[in-house]
Protein backbone atom coordinates (compact mmCIF):
# COMPACT_ATOMS: atom_id res chain seq x y z
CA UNK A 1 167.55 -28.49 67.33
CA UNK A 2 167.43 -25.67 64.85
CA UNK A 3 166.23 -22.59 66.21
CA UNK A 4 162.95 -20.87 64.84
CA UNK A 5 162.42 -17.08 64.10
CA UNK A 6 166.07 -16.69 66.52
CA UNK A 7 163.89 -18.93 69.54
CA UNK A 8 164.95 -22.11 70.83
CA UNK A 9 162.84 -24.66 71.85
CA UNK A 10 163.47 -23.62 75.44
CA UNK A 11 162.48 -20.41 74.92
CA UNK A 12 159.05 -21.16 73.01
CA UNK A 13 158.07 -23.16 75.49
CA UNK A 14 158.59 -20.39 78.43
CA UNK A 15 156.46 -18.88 76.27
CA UNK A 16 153.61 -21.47 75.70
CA UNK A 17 153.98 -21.53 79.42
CA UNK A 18 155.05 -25.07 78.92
CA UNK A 19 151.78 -26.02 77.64
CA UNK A 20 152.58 -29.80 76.99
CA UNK A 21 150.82 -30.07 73.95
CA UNK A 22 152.28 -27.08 72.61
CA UNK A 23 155.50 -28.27 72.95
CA UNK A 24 154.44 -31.68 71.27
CA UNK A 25 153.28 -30.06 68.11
CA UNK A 26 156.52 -27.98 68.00
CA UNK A 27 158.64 -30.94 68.00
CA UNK A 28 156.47 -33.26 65.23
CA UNK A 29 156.35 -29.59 63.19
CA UNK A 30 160.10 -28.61 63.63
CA UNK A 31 161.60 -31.50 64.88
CA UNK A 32 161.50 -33.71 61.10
CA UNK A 33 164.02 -34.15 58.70
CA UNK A 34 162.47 -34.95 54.80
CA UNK A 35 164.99 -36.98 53.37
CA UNK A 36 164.73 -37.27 49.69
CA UNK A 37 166.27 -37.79 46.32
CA UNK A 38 165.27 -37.27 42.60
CA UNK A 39 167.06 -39.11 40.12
CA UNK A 40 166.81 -39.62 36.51
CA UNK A 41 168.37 -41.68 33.35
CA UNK A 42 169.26 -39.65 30.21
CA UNK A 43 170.40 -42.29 27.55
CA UNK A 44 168.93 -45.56 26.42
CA UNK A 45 169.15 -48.97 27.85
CA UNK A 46 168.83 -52.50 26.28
CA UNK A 47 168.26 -55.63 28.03
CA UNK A 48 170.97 -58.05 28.53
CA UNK A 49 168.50 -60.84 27.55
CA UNK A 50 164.82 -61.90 27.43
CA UNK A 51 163.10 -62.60 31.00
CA UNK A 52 166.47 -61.58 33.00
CA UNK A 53 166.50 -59.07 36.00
CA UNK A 54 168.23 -56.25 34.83
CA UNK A 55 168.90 -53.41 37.54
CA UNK A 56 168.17 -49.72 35.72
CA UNK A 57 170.71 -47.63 35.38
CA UNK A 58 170.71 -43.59 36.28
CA UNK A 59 172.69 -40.80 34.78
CA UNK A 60 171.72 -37.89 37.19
CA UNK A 61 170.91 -36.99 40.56
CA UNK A 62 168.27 -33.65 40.18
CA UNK A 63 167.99 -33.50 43.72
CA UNK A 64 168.76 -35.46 47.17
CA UNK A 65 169.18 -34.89 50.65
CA UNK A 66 169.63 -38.20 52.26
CA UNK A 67 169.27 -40.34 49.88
CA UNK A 68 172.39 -40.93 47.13
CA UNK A 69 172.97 -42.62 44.10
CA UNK A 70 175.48 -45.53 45.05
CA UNK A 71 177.22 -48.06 43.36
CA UNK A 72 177.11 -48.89 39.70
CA UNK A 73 174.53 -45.94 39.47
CA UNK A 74 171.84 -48.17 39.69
CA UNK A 75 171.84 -48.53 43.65
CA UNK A 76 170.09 -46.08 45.57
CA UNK A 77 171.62 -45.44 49.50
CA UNK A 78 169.38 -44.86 52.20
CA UNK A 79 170.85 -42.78 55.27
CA UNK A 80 168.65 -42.35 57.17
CA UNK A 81 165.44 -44.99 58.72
CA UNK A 82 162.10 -44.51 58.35
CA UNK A 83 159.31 -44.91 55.54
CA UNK A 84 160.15 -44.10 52.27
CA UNK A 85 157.87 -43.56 49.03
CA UNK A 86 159.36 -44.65 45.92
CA UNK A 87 157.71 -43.37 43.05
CA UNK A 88 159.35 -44.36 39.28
CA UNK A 89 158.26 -44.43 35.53
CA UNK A 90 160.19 -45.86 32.48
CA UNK A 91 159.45 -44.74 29.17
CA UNK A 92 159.89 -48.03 26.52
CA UNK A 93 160.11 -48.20 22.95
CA UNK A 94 159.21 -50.98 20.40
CA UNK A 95 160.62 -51.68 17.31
CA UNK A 96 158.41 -54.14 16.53
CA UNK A 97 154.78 -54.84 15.79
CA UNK A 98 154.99 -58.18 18.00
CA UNK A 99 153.56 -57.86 21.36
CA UNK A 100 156.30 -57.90 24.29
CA UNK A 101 156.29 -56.87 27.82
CA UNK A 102 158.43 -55.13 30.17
CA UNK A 103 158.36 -55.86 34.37
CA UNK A 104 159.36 -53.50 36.88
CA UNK A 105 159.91 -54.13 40.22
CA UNK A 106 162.09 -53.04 43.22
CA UNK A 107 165.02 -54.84 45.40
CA UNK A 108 165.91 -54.02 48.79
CA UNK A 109 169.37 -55.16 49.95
CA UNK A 110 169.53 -57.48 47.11
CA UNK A 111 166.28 -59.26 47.37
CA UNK A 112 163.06 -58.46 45.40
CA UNK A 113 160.37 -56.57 47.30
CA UNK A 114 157.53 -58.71 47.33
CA UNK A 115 154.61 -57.71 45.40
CA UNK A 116 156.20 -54.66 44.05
CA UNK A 117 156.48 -56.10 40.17
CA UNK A 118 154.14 -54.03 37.67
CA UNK A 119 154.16 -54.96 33.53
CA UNK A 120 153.05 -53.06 30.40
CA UNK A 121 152.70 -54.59 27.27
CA UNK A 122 153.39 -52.74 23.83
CA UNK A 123 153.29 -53.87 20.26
CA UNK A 124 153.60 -51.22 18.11
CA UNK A 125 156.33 -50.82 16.26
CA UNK A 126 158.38 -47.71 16.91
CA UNK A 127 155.67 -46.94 19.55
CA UNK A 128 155.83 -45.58 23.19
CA UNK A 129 155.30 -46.91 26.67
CA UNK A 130 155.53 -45.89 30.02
CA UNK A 131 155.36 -48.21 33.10
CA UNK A 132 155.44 -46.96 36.44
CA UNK A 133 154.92 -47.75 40.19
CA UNK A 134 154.65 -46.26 43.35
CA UNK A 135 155.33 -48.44 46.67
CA UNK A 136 156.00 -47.53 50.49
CA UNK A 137 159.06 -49.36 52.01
CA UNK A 138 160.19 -49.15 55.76
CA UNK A 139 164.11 -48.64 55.50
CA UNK A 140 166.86 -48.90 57.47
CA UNK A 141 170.07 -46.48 57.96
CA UNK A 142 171.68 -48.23 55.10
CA UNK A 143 169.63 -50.28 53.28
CA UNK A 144 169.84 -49.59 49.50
CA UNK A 145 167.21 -49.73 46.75
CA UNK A 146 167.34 -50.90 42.58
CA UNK A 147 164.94 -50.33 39.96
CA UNK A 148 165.19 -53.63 38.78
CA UNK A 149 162.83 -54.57 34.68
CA UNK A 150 162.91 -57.18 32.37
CA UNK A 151 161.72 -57.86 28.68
CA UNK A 152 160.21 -60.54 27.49
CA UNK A 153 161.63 -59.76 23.78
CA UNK A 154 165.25 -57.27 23.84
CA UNK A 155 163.18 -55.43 20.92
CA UNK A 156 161.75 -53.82 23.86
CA UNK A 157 164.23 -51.09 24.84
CA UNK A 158 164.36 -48.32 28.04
CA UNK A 159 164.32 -45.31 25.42
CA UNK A 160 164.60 -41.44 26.30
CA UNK A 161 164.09 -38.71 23.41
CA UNK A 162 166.96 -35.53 22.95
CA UNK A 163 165.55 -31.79 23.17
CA UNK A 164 162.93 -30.96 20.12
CA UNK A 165 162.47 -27.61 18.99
CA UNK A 166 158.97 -27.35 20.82
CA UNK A 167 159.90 -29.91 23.99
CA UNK A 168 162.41 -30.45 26.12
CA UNK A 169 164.44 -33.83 25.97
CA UNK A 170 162.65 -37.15 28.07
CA UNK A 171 164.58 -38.88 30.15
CA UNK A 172 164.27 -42.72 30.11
CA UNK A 173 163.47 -43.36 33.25
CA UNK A 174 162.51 -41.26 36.58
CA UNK A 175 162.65 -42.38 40.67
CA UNK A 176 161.98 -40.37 43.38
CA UNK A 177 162.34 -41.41 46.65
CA UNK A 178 160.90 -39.53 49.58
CA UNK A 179 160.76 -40.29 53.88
CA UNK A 180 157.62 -39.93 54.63
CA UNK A 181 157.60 -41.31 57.83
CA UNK A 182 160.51 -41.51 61.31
């Protein structure tokens, strides 16, 4: 237990006159650890054919706590259970006027998360894309998580964009994952 202000729990609740509820809402306010991580992908990504999982692959971890980038960089480690929300966008580029699609979708352990796929279509040529999702997931001590897409045509790429004079460089692809919940 990490003391607060220099007082243990102990001592606040002596103080609270060991006021059971008091001492409840200390522990849910003071007793939680927020696991989290931030990671991104700063370089481009191609398909290794049409309609095949692909797992996406990250660059850099911006910030975790509890959460690590794992094998292959495209696993994600879990250390701690609980719920988790896993946010993610992926920025696509087309370069060609055809219509294609990309899927996104998580796996857990290995196995695709049911109902977690999302699509987005594009068909302009040279044109932008982002598809994202946003799913909550009870985890295990343990458990890892991909990012998993496919195309339906490989002129459908994961694209990110360098620094411009007047904006800062995009990254490809963005996941943050968050424990919401013991």
């Amino acid at each position: 237990m990490r003391p607060v202000g220099g007082l243990t729990r102990e001592q606040i609740a002596r103080i609270v006159n060991n006021d059971f509820q008091a001492i409840r809402a200390f522990e849910q306010v003071f007793d939680q650890n927020i696991w989290y991580g931030h990671f991104s992908k700063l370089g481009d990504q191609v398909a290794t054919g049409t309609n095949t999982a692909n797992a996406v692959t990250f660059t850099d971890t911006d910030a975790a706590d509890g959460v690590l980038l794992g094998s292959g960089n495209d696993r994600f480690n879990i250390l701690n259970p609980g719920i988790y929300q896993i946010s993610y966008t992926i920025q696509v580029q087309s370069s060609s006027g055809s219509a294609k699609t990309i899927y996104s979708w998580l796996r857990k352990n290995g196995v695709d998360v049911p109902d977690s796929a999302n699509r987005q279509t594009d068909n302009i040529n040279g044109g932008f894309v982002q598809v994202s999702g946003n799913h909550f997931l009870d985890l295990a001590a343990n458990d890892y998580i991909q990012l998993m897409f496919a195309v339906s045509d490989t002129a459908l790429t994961i694209h990110h964009d360098v620094a411009t004079a007047f904006c800062p460089a995009t990254s490809a692809a963005d996941i943050s994952i968050t424990h919401v919940v013991q």
